[in-house]
PDB file of N, CA and C in Angstrom:
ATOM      1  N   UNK A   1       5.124  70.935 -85.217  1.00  0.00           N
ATOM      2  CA  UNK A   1       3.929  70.920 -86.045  1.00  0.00           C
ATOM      3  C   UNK A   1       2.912  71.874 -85.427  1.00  0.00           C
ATOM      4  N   UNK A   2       2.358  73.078 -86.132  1.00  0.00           N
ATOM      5  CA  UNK A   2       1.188  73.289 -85.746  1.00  0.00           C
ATOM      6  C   UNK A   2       0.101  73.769 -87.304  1.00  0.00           C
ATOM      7  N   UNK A   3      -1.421  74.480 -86.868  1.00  0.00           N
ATOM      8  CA  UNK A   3      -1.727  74.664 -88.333  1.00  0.00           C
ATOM      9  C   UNK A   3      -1.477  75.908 -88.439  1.00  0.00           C
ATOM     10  N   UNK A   4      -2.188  76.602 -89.517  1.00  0.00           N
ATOM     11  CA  UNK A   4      -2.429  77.172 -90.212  1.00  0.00           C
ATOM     12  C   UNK A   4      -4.081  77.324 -90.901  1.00  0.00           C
ATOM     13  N   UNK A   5      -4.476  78.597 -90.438  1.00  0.00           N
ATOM     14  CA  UNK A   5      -6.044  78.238 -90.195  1.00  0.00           C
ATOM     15  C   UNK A   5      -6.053  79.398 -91.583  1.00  0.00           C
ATOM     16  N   UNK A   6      -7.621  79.461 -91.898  1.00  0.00           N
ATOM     17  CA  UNK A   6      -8.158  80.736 -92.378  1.00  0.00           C
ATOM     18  C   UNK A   6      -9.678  80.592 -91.828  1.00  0.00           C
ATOM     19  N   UNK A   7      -9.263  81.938 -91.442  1.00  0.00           N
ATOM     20  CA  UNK A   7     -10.694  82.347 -90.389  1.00  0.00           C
ATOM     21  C   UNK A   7     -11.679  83.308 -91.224  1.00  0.00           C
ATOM     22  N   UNK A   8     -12.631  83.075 -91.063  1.00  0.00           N
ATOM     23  CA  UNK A   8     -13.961  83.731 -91.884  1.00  0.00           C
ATOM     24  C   UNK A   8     -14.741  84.722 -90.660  1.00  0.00           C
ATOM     25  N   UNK A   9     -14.267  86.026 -90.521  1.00  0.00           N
ATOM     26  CA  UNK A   9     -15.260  87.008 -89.370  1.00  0.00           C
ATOM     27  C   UNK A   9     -16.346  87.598 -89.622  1.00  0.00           C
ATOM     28  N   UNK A  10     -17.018  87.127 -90.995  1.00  0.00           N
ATOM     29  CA  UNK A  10     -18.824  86.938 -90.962  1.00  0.00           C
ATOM     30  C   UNK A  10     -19.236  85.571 -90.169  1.00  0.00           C
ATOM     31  N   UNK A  11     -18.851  84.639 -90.598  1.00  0.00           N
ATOM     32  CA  UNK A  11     -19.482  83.443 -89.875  1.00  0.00           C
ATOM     33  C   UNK A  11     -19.196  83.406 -87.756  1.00  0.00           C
ATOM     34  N   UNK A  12     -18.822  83.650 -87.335  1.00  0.00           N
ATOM     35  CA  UNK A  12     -17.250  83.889 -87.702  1.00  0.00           C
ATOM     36  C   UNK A  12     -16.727  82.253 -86.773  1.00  0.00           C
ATOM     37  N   UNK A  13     -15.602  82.214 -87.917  1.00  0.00           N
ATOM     38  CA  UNK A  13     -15.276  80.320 -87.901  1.00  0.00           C
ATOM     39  C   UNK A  13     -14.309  80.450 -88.141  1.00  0.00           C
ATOM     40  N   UNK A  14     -13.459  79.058 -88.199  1.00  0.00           N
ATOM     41  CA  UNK A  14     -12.129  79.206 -89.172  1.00  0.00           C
ATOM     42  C   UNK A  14     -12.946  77.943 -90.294  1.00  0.00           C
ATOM     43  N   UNK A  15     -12.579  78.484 -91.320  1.00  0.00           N
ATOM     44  CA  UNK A  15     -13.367  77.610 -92.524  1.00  0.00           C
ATOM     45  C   UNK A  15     -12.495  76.714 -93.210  1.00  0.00           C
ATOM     46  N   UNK A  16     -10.910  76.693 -93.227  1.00  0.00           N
ATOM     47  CA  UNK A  16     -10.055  75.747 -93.297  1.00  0.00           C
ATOM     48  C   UNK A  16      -8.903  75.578 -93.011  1.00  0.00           C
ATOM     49  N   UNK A  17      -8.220  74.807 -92.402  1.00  0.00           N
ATOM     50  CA  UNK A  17      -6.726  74.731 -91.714  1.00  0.00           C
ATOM     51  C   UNK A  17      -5.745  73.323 -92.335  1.00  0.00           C
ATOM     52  N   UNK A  18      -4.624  74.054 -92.331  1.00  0.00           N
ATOM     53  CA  UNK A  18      -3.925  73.089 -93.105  1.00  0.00           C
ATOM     54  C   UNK A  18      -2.562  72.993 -91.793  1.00  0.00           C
ATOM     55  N   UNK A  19      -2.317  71.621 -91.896  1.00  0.00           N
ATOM     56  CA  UNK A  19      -1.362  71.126 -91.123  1.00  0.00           C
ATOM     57  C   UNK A  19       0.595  71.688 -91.399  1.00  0.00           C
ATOM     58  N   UNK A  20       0.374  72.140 -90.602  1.00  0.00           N
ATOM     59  CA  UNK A  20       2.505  72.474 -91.159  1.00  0.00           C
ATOM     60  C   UNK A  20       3.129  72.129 -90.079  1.00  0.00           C
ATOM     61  N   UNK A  21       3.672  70.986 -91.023  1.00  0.00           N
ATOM     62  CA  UNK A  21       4.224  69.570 -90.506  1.00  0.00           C
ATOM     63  C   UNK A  21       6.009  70.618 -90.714  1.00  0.00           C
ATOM     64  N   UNK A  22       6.822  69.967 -89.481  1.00  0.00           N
ATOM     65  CA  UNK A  22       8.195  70.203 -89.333  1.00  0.00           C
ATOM     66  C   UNK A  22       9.578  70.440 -90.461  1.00  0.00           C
ATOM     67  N   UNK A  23       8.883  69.368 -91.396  1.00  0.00           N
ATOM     68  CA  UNK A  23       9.553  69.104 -92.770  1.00  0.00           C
ATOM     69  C   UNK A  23       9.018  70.358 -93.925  1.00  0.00           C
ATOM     70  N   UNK A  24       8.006  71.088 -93.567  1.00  0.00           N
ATOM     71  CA  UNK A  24       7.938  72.441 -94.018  1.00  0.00           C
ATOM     72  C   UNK A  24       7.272  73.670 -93.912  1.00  0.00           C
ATOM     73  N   UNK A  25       7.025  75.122 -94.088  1.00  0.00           N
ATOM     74  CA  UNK A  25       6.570  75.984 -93.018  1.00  0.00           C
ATOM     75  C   UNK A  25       5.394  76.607 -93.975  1.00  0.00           C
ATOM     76  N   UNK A  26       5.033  77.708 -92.984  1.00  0.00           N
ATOM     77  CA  UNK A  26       4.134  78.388 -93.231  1.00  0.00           C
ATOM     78  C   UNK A  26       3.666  78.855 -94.642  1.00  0.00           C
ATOM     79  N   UNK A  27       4.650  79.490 -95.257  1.00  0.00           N
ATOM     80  CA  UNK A  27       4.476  79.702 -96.738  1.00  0.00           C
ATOM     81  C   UNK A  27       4.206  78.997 -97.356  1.00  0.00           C
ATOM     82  N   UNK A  28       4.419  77.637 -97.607  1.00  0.00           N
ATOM     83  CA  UNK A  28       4.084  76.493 -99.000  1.00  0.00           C
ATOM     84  C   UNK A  28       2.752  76.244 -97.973  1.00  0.00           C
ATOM     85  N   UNK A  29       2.116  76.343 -96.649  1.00  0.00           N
ATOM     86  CA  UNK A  29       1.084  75.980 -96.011  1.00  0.00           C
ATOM     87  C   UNK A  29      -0.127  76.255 -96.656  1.00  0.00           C
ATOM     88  N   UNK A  30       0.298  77.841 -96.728  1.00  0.00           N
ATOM     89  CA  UNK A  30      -0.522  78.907 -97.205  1.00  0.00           C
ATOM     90  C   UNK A  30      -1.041  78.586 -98.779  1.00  0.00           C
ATOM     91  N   UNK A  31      -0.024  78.724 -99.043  1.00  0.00           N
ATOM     92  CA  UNK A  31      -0.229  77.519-100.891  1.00  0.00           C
ATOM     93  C   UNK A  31      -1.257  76.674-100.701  1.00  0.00           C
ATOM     94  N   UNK A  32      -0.928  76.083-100.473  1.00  0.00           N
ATOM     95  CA  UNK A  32      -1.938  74.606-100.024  1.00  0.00           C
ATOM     96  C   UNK A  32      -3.223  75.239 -99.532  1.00  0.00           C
ATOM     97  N   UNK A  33      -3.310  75.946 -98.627  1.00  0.00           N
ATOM     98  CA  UNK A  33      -4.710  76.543 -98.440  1.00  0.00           C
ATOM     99  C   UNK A  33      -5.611  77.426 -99.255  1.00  0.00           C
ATOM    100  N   UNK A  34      -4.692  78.552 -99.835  1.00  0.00           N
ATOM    101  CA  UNK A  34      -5.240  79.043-101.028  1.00  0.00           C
ATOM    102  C   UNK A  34      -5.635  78.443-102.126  1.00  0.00           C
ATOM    103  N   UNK A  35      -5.134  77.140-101.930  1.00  0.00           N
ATOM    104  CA  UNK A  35      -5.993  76.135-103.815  1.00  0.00           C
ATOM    105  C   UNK A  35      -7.124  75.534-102.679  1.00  0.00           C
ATOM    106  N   UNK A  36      -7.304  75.293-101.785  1.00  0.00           N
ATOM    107  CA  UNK A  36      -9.211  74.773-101.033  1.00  0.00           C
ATOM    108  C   UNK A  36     -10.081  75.917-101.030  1.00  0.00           C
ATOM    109  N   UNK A  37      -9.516  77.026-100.960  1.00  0.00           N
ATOM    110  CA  UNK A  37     -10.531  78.581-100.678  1.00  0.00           C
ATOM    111  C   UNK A  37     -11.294  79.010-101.152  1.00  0.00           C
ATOM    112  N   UNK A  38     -13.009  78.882-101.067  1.00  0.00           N
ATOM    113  CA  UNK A  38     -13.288  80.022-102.068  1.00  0.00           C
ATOM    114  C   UNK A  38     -12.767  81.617-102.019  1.00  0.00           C
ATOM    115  N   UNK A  39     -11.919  81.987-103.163  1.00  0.00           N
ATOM    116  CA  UNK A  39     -11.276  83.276-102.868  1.00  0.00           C
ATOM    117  C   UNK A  39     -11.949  84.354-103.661  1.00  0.00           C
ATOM    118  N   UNK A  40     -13.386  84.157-104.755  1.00  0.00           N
ATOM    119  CA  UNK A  40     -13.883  84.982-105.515  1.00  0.00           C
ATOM    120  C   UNK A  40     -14.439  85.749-104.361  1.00  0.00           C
ATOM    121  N   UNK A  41     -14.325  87.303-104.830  1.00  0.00           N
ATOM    122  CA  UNK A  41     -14.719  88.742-103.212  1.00  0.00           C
ATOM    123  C   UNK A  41     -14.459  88.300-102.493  1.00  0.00           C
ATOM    124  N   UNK A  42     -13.509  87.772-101.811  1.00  0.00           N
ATOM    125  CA  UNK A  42     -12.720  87.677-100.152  1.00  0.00           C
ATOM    126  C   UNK A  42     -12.063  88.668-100.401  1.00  0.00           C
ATOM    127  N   UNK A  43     -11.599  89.557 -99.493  1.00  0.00           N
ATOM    128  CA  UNK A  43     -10.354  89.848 -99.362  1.00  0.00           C
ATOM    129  C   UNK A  43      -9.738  89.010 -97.735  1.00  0.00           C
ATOM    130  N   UNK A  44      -8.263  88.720 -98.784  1.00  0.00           N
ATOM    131  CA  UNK A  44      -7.173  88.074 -97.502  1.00  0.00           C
ATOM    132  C   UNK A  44      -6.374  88.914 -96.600  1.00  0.00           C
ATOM    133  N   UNK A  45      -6.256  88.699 -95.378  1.00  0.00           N
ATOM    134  CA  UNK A  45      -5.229  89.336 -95.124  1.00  0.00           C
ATOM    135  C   UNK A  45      -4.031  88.813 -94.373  1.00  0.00           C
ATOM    136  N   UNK A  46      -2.841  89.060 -94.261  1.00  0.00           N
ATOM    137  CA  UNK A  46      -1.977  88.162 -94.043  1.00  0.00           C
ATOM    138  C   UNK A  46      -0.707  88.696 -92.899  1.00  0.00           C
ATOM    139  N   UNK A  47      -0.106  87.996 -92.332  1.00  0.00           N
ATOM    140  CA  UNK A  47       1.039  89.009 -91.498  1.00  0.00           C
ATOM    141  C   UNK A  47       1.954  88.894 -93.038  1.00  0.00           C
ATOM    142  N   UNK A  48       3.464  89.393 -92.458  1.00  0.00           N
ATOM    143  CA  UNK A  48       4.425  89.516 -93.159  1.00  0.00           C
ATOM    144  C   UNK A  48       4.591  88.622 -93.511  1.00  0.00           C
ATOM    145  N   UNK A  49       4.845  87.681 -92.986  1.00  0.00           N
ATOM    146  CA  UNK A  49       5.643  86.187 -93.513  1.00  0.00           C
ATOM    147  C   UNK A  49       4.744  85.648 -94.367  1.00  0.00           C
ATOM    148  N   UNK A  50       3.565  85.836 -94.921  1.00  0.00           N
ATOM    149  CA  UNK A  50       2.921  85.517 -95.952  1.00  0.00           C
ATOM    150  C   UNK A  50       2.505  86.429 -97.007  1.00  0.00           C
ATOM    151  N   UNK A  51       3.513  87.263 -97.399  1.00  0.00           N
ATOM    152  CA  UNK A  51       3.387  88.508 -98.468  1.00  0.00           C
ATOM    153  C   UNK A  51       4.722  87.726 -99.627  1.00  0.00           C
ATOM    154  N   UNK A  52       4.707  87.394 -99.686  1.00  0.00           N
ATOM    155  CA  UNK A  52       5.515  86.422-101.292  1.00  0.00           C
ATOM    156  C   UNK A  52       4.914  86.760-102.519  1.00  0.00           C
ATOM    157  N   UNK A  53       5.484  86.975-103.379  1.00  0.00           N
ATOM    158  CA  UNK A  53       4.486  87.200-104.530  1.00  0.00           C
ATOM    159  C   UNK A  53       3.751  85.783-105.040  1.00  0.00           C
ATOM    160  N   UNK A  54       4.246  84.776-104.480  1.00  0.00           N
ATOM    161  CA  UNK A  54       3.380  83.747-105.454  1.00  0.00           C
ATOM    162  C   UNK A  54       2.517  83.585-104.395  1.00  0.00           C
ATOM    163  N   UNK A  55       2.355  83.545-103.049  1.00  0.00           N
ATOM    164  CA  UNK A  55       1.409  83.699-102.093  1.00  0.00           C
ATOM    165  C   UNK A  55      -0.022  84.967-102.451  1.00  0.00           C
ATOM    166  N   UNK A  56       0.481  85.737-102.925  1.00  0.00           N
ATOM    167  CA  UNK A  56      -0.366  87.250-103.683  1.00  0.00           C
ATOM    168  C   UNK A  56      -0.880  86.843-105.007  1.00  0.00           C
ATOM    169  N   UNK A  57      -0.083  86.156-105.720  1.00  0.00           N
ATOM    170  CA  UNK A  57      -0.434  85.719-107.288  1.00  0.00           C
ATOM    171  C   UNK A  57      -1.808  84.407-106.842  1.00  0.00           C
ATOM    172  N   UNK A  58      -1.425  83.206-105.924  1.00  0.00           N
ATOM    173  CA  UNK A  58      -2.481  82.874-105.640  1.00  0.00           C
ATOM    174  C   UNK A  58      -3.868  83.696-104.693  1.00  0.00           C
ATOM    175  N   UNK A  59      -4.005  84.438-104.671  1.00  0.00           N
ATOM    176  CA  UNK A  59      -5.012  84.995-104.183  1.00  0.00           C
ATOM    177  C   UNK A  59      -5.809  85.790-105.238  1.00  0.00           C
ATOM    178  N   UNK A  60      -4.845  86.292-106.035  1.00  0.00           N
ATOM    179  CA  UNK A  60      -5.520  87.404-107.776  1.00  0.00           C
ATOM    180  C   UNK A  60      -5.833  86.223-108.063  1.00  0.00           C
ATOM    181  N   UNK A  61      -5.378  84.895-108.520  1.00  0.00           N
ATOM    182  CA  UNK A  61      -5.533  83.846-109.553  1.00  0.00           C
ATOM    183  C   UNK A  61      -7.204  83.329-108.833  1.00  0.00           C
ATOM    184  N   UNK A  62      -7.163  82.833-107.902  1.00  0.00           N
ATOM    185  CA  UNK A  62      -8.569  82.962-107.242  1.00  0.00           C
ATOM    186  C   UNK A  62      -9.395  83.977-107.058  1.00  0.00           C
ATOM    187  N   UNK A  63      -9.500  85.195-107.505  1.00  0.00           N
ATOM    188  CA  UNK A  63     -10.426  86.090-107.792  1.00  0.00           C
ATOM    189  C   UNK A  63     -10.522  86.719-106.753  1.00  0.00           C
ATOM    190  N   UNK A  64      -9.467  86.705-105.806  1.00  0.00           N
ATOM    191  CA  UNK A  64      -9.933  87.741-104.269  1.00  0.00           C
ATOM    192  C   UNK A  64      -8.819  88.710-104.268  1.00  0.00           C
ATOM    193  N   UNK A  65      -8.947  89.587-103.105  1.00  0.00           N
ATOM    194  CA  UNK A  65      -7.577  91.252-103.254  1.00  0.00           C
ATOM    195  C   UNK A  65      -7.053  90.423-101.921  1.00  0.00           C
ATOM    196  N   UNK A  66      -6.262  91.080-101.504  1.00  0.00           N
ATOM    197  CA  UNK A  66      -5.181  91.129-100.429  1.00  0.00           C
ATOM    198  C   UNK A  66      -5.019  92.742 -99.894  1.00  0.00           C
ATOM    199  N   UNK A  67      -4.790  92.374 -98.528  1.00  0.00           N
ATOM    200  CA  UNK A  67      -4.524  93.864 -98.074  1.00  0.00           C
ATOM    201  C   UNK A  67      -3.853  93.354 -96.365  1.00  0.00           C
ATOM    202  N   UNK A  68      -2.497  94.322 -96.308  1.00  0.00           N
ATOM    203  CA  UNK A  68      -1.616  93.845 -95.140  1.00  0.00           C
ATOM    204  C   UNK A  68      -1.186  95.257 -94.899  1.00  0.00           C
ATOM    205  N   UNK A  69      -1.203  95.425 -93.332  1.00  0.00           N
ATOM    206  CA  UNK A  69      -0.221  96.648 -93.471  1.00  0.00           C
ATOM    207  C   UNK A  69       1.373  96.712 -93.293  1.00  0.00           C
ATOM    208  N   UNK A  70       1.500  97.430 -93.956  1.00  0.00           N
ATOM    209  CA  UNK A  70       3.048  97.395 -94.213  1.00  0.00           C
ATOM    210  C   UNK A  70       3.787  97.779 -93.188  1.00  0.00           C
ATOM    211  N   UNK A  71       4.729  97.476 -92.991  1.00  0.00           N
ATOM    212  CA  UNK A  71       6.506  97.845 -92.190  1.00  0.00           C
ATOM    213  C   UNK A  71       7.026  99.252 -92.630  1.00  0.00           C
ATOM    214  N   UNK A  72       7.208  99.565 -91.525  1.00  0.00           N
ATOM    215  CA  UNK A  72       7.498 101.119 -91.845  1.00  0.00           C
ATOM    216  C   UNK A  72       8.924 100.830 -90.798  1.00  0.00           C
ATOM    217  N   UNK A  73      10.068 101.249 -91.026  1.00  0.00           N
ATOM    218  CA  UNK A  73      11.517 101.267 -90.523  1.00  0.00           C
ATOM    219  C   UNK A  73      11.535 100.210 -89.648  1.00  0.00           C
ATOM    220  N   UNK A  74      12.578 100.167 -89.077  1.00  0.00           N
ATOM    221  CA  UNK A  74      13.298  99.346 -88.318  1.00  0.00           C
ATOM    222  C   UNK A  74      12.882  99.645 -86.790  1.00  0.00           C
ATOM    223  N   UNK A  75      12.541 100.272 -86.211  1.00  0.00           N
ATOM    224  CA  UNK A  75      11.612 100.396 -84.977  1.00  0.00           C
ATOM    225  C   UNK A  75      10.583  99.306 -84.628  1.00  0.00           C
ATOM    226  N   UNK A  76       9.914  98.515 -85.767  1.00  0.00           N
ATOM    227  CA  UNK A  76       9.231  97.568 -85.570  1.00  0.00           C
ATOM    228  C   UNK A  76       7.574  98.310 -85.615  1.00  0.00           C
ATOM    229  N   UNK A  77       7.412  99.395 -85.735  1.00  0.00           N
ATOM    230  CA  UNK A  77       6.337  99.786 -85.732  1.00  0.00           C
ATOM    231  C   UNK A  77       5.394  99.706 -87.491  1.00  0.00           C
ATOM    232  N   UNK A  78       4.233  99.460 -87.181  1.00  0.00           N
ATOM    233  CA  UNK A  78       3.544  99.395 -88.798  1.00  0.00           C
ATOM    234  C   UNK A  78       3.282 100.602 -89.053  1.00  0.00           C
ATOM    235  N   UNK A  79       3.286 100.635 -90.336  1.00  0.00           N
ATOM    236  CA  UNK A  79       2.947 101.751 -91.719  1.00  0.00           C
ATOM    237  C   UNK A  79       1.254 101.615 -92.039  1.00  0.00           C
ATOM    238  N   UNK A  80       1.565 102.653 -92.593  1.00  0.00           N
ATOM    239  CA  UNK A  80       0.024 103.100 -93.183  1.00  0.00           C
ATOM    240  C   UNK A  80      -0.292 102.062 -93.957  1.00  0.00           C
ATOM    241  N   UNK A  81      -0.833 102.062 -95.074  1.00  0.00           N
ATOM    242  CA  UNK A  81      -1.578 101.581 -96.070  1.00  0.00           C
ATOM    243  C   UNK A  81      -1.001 100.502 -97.158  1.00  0.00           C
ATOM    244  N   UNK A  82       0.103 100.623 -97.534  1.00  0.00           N
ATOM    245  CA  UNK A  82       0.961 100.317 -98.545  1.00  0.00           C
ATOM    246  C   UNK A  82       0.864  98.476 -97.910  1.00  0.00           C
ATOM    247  N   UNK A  83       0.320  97.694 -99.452  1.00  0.00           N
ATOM    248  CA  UNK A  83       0.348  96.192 -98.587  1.00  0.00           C
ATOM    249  C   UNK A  83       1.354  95.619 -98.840  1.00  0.00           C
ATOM    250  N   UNK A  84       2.852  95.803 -99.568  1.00  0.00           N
ATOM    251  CA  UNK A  84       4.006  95.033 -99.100  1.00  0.00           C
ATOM    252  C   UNK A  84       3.884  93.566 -99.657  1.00  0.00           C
ATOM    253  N   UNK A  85       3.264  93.823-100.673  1.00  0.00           N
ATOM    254  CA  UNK A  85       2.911  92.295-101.300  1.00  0.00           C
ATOM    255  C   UNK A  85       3.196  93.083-102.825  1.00  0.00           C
ATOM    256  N   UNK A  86       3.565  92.291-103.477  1.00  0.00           N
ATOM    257  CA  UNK A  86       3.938  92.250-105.041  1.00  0.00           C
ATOM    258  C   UNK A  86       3.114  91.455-105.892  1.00  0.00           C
ATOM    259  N   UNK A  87       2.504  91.629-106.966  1.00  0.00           N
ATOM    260  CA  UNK A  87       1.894  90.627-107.487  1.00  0.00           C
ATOM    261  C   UNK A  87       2.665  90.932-108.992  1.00  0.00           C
ATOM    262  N   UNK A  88       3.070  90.062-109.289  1.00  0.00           N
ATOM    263  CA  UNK A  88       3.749  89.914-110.420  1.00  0.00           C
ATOM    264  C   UNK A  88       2.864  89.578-111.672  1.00  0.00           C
ATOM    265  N   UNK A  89       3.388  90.517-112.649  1.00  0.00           N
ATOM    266  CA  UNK A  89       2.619  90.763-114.034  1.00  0.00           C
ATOM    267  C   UNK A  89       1.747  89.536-114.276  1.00  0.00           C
ATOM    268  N   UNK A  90       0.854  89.791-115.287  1.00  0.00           N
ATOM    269  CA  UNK A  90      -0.063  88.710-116.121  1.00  0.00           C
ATOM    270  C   UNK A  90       0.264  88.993-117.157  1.00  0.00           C
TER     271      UNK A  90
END
């Protein structure tokens, strides 16, 4: 078990954390945190393991952008600009 925070670096705080309990991980965490958020003008940003499109779809659906930097080859090194998140049609 550990959490899963979202940190606010105007205040700067973590403004809400959700528990991810053994029985399930980070991604459905993130779910769960994105429906408490105010997300109208935030932008989120996220490592890899939280670029899912329904992880991205909740963040448009709450009124905020997303921005991650992307994976560039197999070296392990990051890419420019490109955020590696999908948001699937409306």
């Amino acid at each position: 078990m550990h959490l899963l925070a979202a940190y606010a670096p105007q205040a700067p705080a973590v403004i809400a954390q959700m528990t991810v309990v053994s029985t399930t991980n980070e991604h459905k965490a993130a779910l769960r945190l994105l429906g408490v958020l105010p997300l109208a003008g935030a932008v989120v940003t996220a490592d890899a393991m939280l670029t899912h499109a329904d992880v991205c779809q909740g963040i448009v659906e709450g009124h905020g952008d997303y921005v991650r930097r992307g994976y560039s080859g197999s070296s392990g090194s990051t890419g420019g600009s490109r955020t590696g998140c999908t948001t699937p049609a409306m």
